[in-house]
Protein backbone atom coordinates (compact mmCIF):
# COMPACT_ATOMS: atom_id res chain seq x y z
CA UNK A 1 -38.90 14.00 68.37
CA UNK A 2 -37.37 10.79 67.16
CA UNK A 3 -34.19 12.09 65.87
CA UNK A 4 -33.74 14.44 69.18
CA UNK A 5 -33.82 10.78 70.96
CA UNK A 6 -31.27 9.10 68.62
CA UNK A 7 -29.36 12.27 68.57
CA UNK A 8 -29.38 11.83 73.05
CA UNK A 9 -28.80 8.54 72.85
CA UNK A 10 -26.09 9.45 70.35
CA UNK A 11 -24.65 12.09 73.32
CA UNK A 12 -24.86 9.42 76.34
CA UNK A 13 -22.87 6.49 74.26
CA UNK A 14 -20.06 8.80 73.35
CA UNK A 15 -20.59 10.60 76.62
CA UNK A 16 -20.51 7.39 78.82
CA UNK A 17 -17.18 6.20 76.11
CA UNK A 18 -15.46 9.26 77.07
CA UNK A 19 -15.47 8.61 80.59
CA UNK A 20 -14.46 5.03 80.24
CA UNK A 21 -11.77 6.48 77.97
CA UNK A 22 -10.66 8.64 80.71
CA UNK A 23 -11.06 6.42 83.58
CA UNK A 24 -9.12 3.75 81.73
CA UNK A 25 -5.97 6.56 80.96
CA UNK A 26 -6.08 7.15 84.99
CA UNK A 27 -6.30 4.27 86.00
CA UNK A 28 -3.35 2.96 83.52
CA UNK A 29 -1.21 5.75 84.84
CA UNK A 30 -1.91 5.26 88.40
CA UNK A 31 -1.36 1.09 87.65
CA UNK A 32 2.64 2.44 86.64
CA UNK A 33 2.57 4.66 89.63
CA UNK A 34 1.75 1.64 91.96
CA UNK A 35 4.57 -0.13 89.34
CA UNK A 36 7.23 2.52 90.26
CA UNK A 37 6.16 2.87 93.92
CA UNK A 38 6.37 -0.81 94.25
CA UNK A 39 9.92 -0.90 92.15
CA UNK A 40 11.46 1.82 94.23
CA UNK A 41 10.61 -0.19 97.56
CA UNK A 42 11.95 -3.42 96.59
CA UNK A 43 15.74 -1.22 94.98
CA UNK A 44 15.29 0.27 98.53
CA UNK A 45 15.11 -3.06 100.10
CA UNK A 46 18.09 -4.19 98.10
CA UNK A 47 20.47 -1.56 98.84
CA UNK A 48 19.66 -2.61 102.55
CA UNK A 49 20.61 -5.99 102.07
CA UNK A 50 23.96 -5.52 99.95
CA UNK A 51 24.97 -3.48 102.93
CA UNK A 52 24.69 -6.22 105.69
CA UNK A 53 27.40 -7.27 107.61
CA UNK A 54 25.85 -11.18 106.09
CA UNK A 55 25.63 -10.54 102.71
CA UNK A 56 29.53 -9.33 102.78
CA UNK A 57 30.01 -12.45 104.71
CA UNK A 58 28.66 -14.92 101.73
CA UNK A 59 30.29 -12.58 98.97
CA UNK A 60 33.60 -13.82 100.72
CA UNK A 61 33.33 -17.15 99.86
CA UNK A 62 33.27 -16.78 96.58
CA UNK A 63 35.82 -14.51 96.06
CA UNK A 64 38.14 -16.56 98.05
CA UNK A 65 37.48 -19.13 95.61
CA UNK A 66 38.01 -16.87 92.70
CA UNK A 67 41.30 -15.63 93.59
CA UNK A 68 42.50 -19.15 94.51
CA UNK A 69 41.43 -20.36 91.10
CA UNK A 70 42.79 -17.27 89.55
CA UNK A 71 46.38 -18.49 91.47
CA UNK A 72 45.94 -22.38 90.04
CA UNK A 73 44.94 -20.81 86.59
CA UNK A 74 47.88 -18.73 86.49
CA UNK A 75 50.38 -21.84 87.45
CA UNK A 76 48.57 -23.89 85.10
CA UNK A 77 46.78 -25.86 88.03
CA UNK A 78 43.36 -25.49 87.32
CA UNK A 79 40.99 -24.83 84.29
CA UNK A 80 37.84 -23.08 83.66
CA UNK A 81 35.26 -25.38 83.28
CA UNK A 82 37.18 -26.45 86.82
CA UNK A 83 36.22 -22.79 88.32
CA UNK A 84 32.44 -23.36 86.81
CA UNK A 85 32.50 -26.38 88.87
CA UNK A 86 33.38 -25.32 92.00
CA UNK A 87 31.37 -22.46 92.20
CA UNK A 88 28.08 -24.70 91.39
CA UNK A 89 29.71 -26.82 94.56
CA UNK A 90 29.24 -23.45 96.47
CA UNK A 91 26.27 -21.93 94.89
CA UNK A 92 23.64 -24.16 96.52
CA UNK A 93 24.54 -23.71 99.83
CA UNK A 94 25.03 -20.03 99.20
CA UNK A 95 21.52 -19.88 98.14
CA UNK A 96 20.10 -21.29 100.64
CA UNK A 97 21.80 -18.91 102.86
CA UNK A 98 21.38 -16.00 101.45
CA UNK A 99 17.38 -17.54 101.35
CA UNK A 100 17.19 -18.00 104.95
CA UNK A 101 18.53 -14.25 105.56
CA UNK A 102 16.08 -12.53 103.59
CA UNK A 103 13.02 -14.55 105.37
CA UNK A 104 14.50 -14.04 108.58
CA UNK A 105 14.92 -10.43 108.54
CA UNK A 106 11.97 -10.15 106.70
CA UNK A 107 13.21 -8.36 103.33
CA UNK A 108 10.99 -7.73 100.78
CA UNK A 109 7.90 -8.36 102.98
CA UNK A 110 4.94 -7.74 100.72
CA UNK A 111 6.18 -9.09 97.37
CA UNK A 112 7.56 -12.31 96.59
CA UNK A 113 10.80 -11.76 95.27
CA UNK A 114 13.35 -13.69 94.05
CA UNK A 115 17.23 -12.15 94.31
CA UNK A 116 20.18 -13.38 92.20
CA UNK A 117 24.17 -12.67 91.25
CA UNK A 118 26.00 -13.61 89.05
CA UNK A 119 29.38 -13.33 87.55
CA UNK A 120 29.37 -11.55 84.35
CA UNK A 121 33.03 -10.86 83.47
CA UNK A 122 36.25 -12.64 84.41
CA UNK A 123 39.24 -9.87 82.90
CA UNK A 124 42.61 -10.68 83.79
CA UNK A 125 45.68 -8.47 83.85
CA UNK A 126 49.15 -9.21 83.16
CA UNK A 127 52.11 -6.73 83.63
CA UNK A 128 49.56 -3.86 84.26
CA UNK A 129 47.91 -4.46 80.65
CA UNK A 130 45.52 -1.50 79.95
CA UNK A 131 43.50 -4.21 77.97
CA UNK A 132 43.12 -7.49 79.69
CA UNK A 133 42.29 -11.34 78.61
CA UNK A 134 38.70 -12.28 79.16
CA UNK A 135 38.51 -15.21 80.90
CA UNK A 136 34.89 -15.83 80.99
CA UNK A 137 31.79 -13.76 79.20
CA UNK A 138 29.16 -15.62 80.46
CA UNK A 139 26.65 -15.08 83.15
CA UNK A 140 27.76 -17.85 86.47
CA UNK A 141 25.07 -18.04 88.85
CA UNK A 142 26.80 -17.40 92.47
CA UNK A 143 24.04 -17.40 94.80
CA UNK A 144 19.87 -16.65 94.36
CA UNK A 145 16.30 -18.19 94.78
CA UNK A 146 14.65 -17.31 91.34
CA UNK A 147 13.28 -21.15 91.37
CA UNK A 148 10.70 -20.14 88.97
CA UNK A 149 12.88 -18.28 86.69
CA UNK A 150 10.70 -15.69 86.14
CA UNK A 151 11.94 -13.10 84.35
CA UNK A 152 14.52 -10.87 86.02
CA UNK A 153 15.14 -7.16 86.51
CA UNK A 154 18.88 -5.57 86.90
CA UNK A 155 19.37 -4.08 90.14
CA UNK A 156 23.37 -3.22 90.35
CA UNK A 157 26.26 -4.10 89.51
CA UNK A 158 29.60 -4.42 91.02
CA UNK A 159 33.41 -4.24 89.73
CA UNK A 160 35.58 -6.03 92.63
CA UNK A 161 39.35 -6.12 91.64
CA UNK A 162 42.24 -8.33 92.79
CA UNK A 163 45.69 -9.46 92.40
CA UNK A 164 48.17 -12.61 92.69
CA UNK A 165 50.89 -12.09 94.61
CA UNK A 166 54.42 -12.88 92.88
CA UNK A 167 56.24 -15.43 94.26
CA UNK A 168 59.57 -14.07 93.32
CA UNK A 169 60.03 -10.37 91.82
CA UNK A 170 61.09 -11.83 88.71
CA UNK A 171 57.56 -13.15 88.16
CA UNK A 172 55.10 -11.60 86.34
CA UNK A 173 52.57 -9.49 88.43
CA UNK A 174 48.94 -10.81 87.70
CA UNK A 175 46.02 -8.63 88.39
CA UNK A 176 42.00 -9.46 87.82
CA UNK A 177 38.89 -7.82 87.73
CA UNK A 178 35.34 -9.69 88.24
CA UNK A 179 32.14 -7.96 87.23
CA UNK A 180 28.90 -9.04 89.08
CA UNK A 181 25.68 -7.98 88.61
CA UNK A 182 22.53 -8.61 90.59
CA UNK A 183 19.26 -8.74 89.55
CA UNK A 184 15.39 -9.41 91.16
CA UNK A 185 12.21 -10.55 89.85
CA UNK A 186 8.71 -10.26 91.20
CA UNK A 187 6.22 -13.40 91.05
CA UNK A 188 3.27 -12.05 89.63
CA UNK A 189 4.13 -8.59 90.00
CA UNK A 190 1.20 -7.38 87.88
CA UNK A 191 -1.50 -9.42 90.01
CA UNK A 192 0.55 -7.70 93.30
CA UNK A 193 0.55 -4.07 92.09
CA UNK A 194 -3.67 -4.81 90.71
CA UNK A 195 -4.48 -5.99 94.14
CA UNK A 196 -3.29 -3.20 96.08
CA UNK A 197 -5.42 -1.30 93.27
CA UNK A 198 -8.51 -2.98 93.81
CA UNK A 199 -10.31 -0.24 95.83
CA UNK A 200 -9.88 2.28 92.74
CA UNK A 201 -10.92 -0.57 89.76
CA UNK A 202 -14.14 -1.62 92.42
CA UNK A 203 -14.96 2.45 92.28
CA UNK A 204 -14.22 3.01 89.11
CA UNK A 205 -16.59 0.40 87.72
CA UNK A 206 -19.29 0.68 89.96
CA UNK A 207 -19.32 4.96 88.65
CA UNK A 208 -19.41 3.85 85.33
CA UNK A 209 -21.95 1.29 85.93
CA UNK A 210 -24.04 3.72 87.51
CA UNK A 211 -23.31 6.29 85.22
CA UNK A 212 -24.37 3.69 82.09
CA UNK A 213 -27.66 2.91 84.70
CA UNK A 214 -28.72 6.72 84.90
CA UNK A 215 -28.53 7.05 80.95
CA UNK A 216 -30.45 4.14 80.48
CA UNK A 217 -33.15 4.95 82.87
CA UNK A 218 -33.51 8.85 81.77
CA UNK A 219 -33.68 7.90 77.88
CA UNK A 220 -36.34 5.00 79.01
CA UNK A 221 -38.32 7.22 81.01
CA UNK A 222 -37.94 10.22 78.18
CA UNK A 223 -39.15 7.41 75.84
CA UNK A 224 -42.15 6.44 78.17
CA UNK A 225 -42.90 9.53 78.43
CA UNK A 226 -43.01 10.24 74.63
CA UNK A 227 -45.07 7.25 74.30
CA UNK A 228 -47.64 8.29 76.98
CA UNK A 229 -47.95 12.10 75.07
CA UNK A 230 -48.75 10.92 71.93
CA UNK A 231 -51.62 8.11 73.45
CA UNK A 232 -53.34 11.10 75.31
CA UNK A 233 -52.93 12.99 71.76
CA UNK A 234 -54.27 10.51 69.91
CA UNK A 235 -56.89 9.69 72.66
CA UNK A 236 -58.35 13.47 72.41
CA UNK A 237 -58.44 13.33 68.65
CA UNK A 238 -59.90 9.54 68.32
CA UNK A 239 -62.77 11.00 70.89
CA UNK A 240 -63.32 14.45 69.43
CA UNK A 241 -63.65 12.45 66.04
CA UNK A 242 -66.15 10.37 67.59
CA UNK A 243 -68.23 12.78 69.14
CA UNK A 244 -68.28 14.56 66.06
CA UNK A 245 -70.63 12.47 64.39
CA UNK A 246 -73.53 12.08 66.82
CA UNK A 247 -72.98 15.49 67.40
CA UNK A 248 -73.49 16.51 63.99
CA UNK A 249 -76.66 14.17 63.09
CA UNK A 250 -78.27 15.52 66.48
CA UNK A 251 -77.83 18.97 65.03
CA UNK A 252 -79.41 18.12 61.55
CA UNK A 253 -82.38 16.07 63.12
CA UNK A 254 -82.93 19.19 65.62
CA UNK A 255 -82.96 21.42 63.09
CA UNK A 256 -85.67 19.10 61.35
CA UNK A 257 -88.21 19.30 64.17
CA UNK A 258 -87.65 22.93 64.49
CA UNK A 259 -89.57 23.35 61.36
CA UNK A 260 -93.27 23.54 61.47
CA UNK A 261 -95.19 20.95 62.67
CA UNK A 262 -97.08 20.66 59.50
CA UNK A 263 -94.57 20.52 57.08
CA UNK A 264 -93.64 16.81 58.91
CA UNK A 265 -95.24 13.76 57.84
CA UNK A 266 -95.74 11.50 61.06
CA UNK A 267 -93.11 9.37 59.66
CA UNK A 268 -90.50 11.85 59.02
CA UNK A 269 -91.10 12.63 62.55
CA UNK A 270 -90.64 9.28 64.51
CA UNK A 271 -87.66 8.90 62.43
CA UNK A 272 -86.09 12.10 62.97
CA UNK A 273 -86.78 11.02 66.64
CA UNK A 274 -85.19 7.96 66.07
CA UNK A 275 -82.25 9.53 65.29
CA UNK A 276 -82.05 11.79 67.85
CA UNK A 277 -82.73 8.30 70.47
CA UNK A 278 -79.67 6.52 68.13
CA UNK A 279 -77.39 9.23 68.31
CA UNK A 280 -77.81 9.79 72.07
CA UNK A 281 -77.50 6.01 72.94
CA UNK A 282 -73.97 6.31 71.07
CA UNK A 283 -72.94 9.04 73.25
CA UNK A 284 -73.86 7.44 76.22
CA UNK A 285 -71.52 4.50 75.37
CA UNK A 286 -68.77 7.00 74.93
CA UNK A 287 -69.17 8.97 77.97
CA UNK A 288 -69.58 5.14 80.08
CA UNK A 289 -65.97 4.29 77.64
CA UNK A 290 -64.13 7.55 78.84
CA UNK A 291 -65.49 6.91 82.52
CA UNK A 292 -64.25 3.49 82.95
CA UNK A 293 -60.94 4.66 81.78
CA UNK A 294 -61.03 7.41 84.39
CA UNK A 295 -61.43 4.33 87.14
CA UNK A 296 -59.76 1.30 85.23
CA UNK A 297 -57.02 1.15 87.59
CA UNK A 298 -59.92 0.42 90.46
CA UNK A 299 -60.10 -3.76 91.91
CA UNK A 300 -62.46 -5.14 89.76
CA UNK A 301 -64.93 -6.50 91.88
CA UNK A 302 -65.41 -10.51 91.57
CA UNK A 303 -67.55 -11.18 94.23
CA UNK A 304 -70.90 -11.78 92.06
CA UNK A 305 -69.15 -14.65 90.06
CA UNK A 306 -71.00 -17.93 89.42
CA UNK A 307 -71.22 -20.73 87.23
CA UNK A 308 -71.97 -19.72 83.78
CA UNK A 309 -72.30 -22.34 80.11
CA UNK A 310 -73.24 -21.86 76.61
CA UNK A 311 -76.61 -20.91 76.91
CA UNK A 312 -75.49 -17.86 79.01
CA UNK A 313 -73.39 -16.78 76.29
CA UNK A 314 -75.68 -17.34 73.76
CA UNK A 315 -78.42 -15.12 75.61
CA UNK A 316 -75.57 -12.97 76.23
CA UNK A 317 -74.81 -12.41 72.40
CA UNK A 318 -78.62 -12.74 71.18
CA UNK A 319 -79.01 -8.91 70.56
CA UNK A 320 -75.33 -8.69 68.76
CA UNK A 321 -76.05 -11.76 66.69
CA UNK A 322 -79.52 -10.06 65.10
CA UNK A 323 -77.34 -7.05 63.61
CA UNK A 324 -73.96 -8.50 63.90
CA UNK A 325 -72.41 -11.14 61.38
CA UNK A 326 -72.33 -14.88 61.52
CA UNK A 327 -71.59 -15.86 64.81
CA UNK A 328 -71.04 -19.65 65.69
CA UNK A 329 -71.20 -20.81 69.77
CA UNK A 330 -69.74 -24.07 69.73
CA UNK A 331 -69.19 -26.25 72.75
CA UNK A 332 -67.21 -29.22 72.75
CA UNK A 333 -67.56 -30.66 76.20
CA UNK A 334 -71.39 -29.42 76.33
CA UNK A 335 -71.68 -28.85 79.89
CA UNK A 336 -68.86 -26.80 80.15
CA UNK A 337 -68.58 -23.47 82.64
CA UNK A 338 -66.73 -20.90 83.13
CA UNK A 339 -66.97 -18.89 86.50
CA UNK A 340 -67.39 -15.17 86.25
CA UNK A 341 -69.52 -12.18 87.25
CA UNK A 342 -72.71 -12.57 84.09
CA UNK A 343 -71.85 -8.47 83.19
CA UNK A 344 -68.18 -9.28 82.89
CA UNK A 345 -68.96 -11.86 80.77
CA UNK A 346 -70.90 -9.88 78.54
CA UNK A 347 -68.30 -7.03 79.04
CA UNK A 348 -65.62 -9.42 77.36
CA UNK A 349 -67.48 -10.96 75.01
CA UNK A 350 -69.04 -8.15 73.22
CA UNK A 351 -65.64 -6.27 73.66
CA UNK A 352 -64.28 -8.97 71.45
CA UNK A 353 -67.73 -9.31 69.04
CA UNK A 354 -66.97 -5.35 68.41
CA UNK A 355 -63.23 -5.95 67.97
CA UNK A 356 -63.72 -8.31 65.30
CA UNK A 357 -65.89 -6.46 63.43
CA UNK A 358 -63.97 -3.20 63.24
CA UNK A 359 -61.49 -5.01 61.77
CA UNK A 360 -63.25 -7.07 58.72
CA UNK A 361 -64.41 -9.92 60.72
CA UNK A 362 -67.57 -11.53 58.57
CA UNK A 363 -67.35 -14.99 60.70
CA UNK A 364 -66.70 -14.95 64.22
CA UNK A 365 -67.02 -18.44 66.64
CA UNK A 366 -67.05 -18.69 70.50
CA UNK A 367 -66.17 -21.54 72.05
CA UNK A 368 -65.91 -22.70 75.71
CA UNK A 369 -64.51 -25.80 77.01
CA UNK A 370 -62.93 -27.00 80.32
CA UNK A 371 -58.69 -27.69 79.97
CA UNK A 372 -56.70 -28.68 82.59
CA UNK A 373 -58.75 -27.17 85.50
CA UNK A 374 -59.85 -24.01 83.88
CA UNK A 375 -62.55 -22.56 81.71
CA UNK A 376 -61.05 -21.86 78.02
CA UNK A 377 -63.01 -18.74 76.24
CA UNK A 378 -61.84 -18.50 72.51
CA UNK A 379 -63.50 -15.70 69.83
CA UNK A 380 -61.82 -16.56 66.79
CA UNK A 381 -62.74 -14.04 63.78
CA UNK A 382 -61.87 -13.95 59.94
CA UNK A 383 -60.91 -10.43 59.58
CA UNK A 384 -57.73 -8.92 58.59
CA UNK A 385 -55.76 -10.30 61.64
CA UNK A 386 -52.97 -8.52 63.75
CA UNK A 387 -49.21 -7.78 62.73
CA UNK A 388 -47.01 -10.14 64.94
CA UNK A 389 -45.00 -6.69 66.12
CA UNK A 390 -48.36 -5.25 67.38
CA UNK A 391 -49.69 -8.54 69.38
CA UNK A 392 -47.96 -7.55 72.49
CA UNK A 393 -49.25 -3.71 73.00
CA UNK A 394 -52.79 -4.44 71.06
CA UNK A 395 -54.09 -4.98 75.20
CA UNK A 396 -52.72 -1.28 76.42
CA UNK A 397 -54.90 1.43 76.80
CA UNK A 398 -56.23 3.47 74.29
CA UNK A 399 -53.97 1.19 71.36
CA UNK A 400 -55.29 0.68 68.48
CA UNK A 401 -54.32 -1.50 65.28
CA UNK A 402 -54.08 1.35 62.45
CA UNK A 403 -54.88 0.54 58.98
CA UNK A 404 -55.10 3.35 56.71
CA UNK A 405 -57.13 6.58 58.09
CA UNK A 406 -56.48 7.22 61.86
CA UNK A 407 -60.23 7.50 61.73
CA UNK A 408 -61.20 3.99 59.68
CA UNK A 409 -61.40 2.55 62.65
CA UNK A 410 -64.13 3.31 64.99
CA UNK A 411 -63.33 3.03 69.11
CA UNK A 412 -61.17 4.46 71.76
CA UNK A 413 -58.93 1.67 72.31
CA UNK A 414 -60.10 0.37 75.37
CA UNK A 415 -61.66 -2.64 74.64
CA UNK A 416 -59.29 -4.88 74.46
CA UNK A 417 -57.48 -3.31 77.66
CA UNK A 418 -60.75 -3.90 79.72
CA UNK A 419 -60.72 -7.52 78.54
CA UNK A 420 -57.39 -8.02 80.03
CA UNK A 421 -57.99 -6.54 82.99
CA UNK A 422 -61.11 -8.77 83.70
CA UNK A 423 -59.61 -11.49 83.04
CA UNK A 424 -56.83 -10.38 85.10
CA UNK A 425 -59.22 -10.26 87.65
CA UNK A 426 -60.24 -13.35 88.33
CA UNK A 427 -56.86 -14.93 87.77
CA UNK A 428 -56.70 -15.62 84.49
CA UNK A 429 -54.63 -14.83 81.37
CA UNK A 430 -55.47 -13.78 77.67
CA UNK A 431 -53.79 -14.48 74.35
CA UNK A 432 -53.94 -13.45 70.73
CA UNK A 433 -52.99 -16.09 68.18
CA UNK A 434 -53.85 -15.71 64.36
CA UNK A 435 -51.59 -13.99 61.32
CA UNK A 436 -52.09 -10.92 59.55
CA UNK A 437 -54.66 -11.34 56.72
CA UNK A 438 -55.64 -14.64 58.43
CA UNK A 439 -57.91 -13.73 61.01
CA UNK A 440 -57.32 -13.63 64.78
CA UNK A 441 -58.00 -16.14 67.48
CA UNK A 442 -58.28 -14.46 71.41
CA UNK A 443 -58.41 -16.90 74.28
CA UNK A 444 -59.04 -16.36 77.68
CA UNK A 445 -57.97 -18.89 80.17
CA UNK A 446 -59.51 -18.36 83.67
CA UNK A 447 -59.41 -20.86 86.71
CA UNK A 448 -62.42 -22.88 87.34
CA UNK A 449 -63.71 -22.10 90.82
């Protein structure tokens, strides 16, 4: 049973992997959908705007300015770090204009994008040269708003050609080309596109959150279950086993008195008898065991409670101490109490008594004092003590510290869960202290009344 559990909790990790695997591939490819969608828009935009009657407007002012420089270049009037200057002169105020336009007719609403051109290539011509002299090879911002200078995309590009007129025909005729090229960026265009996908990644987790939730709960309640089969198993054979026995010695001393009368000694009588009265006694405590687990989910009654001390609990453990082993009662406050129904007291205490001597306890000492507002009931015993891993499920029903034999130790495994469950009752709490091959130490803590 064991491995089929690791081999399904094997299936849901690789299961519930899977899925994230293939959630994460969709939701990468519809992330570069969104990416493309939201690229296509913004070229769209763009197109728009390098058709405007405003953007041709601002282009002209810089081309004016080129083909006057390209005249004073010609004539020797000007140079090119001259040119570089005047169109940083310009750019500013281009900028800003070309700024203004987009916000005004509200281009590019939706993304925060930056738009920019710039001169790439200055070629000029001479004489209708097939190969030209490059004048400049070197990216000259015209206009744009990229104030962050985030990293920029290339959106088109533009050959505009133009000539110098000749002054006399003699002159040579002088043509030029300029290549421009404009390009966007997007501010944070991966938190943009992941926002308009946050609908899909809030779905997405939340299914595989759930899915990881169902798995958990099915293997815990498989595992639950598993655990609660083999109690009841165990439960039928610890209770068959113990019936066994009285079962079997009834038999044999039945058998005995079935003889003739006068083949008995009086003694060998009353003690046949005797066992007969022994053996029944000890299936009486197992039938009243197996009943009160049949109502130990009932409210234990605490109505009857009053003030009880050490001499309670001695009379209490009188009959265990005259067949039991050494047992100490030791007070240290000497008139301390402890509020409680007197047949839950004795429940608990003998509960204990028994507990310690199924498990090699040869010295056992009670004590009761008064801490901090409540009554403090400790047995502690010298017996083989409890495994640290085993301290926390030693108080559920039917459990049962193994050692050895299933069938070493005698019981049911319910004293110990009717201990906590009286003292549960009346408020309190119980602990187990002690190593293993130490002893153990049990203390009850319940709230003075």
């Amino acid at each position: 049973m064991k491995r089929k559990i690791a081999l399904l909790i094997t299936g849901c990790i690789i299961t519930v992997a899977a899925l994230a695997c293939i959630q994460g591939y969709f939701i990468f490819n519809t992330y570069k959908l969104y990416a493309k969608e939201a690229d296509g828009a913004i070229r769209q935009q763009l197109l728009k705007l390098e058709t405007t009657g405003k953007f041709d407007t601002i282009n002209a002012v810089w081309m004016e300015n080129t083909s006057r420089f390209m005249d004073e270049y010609h004539r020797g009037q000007s140079t090119k770090e001259q040119y570089k200057t005047n169109i940083a002169k310009i750019s500013d105020s281009l900028s800003k204009v070309m700024s203004r336009f987009i916000i005004k007719e509200r281009f590019f609403e939706g993304y925060n994008v930056s738009y920019s051109n710039y001169i790439d290539n200055v070629i000029l011509f001479r004489d209708c040269q097939k190969e030209g002299d490059t004048l400049f090879s070197e990216k000259i911002l015209l206009y744009g708003n990229n104030t962050e200078n985030a990293e920029e995309l290339d959106a088109s590009q533009s050959n505009w050609h133009g000539s110098i007129p000749q002054a006399s025909p003699d002159d040579v005729s002088l043509d030029f080309e300029v290549i421009t090229k404009r390009s966007y960026s997007i501010a944070n265009w991966q938190t943009e596109v992941a926002a308009k996908m946050v609908g899909l990644l809030i779905f997405t987790g939340a299914l595989l959150a759930f899915v990881v939730v169902l798995f958990y709960f099915s293997i815990k309640n498989l595992i639950t279950q598993k655990k609660t089969a083999d109690i009841k198993t165990d439960f039928v054979n610890n209770i068959t086993h113990e019936f066994q026995t009285p079962i079997a010695a009834m038999d044999i001393a039945v058998k005995t008195l079935q003889r003739k009368e006068q083949e008995l000694t009086p003694d060998q009588f009353n003690n046949t008898l005797s066992i007969i009265s022994r053996q029944n006694q000890r299936m009486q405590k197992l039938f009243s065991q197996v009943t009160q687990a049949s109502v130990a989910t009932d409210v234990i009654p605490t109505s009857h409670a009053e003030a009880l001390n050490c001499n309670d609990i001695k009379q209490i453990v009188h009959d265990f101490m005259l067949s039991g082993p050494n047992v100490t009662i030791h007070c240290p406050n000497g008139n301390a109490t402890i509020y409680i129904d007197r047949f839950h007291l004795a429940t608990l205490l003998i509960n204990l008594l028994d507990n310690a001597v199924k498990y090699g306890g040869s010295n056992i000492t009670i004590a009761l004092e008064d801490v901090d507002g409540n009554a403090v009931l400790s047995v502690t015993d010298d017996g083989m003590g409890i495994p640290q891993k085993e301290k926390t499920v030693i108080f559920d029903k039917f459990y049962r510290v193994q050692k050895g034999n299933i069938h070493n130790t005698k019981g049911l495994g319910l004293g110990l869960h009717y201990v906590r469950q009286i003292t549960e009752a009346y408020k309190g709490s119980v602990a187990v202290t002690g190593d293993e091959g130490h002893g153990s130490t049990f203390t009850l803590s319940i709230p003075l009344a």
